[in-house]
N, C-alpha and C. Protein backbone atom coordinates (compact mmCIF):
# COMPACT_ATOMS: atom_id res chain seq x y z
N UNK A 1 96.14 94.80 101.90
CA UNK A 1 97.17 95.32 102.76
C UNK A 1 96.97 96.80 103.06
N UNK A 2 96.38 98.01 101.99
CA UNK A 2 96.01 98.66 102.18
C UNK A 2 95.34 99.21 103.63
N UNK A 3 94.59 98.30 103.73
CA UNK A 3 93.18 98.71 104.64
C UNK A 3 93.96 98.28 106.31
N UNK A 4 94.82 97.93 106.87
CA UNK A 4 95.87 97.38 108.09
C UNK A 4 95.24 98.84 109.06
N UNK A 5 94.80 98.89 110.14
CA UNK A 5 93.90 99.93 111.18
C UNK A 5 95.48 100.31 111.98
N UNK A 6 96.46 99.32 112.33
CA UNK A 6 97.33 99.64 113.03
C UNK A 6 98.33 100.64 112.21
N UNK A 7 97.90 100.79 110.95
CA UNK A 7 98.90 101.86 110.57
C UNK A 7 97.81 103.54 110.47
N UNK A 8 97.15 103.52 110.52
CA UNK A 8 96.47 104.40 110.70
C UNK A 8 95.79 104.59 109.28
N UNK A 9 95.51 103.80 108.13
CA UNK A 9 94.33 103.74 106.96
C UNK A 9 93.68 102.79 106.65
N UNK A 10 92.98 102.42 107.81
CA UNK A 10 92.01 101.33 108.26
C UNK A 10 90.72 102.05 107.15
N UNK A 11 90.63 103.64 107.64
CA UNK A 11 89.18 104.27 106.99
C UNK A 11 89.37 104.76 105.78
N UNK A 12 90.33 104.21 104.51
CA UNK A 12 90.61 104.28 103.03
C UNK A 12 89.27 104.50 102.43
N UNK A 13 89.00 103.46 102.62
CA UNK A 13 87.67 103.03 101.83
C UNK A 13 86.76 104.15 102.24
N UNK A 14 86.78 104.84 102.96
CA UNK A 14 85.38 106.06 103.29
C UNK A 14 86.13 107.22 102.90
N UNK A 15 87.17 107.45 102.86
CA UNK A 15 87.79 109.18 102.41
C UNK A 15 88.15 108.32 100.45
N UNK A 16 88.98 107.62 100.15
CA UNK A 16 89.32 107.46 98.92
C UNK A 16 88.53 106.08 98.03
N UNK A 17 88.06 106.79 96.93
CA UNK A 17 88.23 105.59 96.12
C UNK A 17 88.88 104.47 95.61
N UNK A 18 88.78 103.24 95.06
CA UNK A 18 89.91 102.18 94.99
C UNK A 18 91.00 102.25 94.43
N UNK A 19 90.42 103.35 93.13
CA UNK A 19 90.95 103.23 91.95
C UNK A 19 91.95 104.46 92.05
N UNK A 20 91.38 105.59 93.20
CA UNK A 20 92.42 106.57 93.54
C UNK A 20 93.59 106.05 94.35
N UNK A 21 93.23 105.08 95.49
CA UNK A 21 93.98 104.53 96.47
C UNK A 21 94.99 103.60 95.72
N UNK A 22 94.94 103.55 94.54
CA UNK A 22 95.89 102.55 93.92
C UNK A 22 96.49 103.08 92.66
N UNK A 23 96.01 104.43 92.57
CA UNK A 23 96.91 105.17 91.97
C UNK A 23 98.05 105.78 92.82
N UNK A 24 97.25 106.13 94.19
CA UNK A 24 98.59 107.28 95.08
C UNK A 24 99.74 105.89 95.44
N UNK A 25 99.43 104.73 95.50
CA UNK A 25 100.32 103.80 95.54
C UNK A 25 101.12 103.38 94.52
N UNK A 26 100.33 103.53 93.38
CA UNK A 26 101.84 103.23 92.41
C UNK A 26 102.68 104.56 92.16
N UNK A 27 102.03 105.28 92.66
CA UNK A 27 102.84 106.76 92.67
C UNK A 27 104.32 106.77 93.92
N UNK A 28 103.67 106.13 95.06
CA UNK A 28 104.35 105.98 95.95
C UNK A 28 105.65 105.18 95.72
N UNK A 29 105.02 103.86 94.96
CA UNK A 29 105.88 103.09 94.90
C UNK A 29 107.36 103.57 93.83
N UNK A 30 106.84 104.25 93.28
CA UNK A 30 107.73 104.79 92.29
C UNK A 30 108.47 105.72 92.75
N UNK A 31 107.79 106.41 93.86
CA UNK A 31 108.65 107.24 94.51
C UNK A 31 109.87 106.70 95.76
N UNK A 32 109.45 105.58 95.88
CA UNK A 32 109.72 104.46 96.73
C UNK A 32 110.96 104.31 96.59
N UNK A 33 111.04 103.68 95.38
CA UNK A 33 112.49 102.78 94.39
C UNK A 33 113.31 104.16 94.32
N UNK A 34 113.10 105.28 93.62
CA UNK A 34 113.59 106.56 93.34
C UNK A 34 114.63 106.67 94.96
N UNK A 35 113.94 106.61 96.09
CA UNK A 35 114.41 106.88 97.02
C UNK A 35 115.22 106.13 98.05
N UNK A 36 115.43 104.64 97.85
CA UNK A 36 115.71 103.86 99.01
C UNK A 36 117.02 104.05 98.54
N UNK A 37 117.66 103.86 99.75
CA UNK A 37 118.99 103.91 100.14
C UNK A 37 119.31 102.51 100.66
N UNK A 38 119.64 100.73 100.19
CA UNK A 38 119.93 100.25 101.17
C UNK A 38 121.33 99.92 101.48
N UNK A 39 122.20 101.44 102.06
CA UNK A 39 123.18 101.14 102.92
C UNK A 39 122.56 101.43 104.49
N UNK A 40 120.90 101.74 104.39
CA UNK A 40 120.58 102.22 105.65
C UNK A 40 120.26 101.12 106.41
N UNK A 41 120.02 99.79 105.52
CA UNK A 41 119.93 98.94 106.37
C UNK A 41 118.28 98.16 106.39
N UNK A 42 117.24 98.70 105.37
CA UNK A 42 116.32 98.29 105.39
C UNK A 42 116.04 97.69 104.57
N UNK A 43 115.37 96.79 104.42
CA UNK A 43 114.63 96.14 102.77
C UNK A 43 113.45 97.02 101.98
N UNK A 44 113.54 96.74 100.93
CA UNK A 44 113.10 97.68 100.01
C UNK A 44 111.15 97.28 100.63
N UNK A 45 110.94 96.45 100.20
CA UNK A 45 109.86 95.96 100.93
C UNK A 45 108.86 96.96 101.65
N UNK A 46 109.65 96.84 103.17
CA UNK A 46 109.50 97.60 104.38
C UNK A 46 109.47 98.85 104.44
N UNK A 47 110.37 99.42 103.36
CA UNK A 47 110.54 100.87 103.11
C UNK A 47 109.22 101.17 102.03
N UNK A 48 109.06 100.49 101.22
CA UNK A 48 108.14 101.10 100.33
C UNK A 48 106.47 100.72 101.02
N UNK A 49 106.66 100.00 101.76
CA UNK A 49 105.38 99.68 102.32
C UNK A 49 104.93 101.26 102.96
N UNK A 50 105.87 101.44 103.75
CA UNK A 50 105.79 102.79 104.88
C UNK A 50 105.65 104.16 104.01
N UNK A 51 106.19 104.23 102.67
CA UNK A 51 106.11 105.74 101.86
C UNK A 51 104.52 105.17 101.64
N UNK A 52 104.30 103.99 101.21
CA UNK A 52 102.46 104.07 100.28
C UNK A 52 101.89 104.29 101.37
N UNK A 53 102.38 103.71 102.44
CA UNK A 53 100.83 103.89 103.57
C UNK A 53 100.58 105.67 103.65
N UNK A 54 102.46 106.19 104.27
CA UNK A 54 102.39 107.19 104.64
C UNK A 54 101.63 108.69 103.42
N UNK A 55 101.66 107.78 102.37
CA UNK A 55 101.26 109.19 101.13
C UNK A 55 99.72 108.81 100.79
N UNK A 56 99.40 107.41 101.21
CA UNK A 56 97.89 107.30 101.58
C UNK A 56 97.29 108.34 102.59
N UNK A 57 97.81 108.02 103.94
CA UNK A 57 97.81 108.69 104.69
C UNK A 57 97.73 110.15 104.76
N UNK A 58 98.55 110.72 104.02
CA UNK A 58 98.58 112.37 103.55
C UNK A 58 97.29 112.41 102.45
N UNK A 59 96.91 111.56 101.66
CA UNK A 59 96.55 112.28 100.88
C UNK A 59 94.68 112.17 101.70
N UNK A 60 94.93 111.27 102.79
CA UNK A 60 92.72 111.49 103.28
C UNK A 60 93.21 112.37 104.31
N UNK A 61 94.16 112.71 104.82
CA UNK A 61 94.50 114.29 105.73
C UNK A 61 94.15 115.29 104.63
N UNK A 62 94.85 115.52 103.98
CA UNK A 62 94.49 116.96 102.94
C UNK A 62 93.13 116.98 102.22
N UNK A 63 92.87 115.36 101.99
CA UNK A 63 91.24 115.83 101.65
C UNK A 63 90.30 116.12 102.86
N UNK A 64 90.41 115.30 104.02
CA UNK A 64 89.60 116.04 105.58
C UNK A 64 89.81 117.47 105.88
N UNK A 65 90.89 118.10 105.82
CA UNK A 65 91.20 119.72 105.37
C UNK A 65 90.28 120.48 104.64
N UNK A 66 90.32 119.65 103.53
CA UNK A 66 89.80 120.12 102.39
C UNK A 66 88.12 120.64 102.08
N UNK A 67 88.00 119.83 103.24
CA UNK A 67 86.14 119.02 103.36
C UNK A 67 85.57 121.29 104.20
């Protein structure tokens, strides 16, 4: 599920390792639960899907920065 191109971390696998990419996700996810609100109306699911992609996402931006 990771690797989905339409969310924009199709190219995981070339900026992060597996074993990193599935650490920033259980990180996420934890940050996930910490944070959902559902009187907003979303499933936890959907919401935590969107923090892992999105902190995937941040974290091969700050390493392309980084480069």
């Amino acid at each position: 599920m990771l690797a989905r191109p339409k969310y924009g971390i199709g190219t995981w696998r070339k900026e992060l390792e597996y074993r990193e990419a599935m650490q920033i996700g259980r990180i996420a996810a934890v940050k996930a639960l910490k944070t959902f609100d559902p009187t907003r109306g979303a499933k936890l699911g959907t919401y935590a899907f969107d923090v892992i992609a999105g902190d995937i996402s941040s974290e091969i931006g700050r390493r392309r920065r980084a480069k």
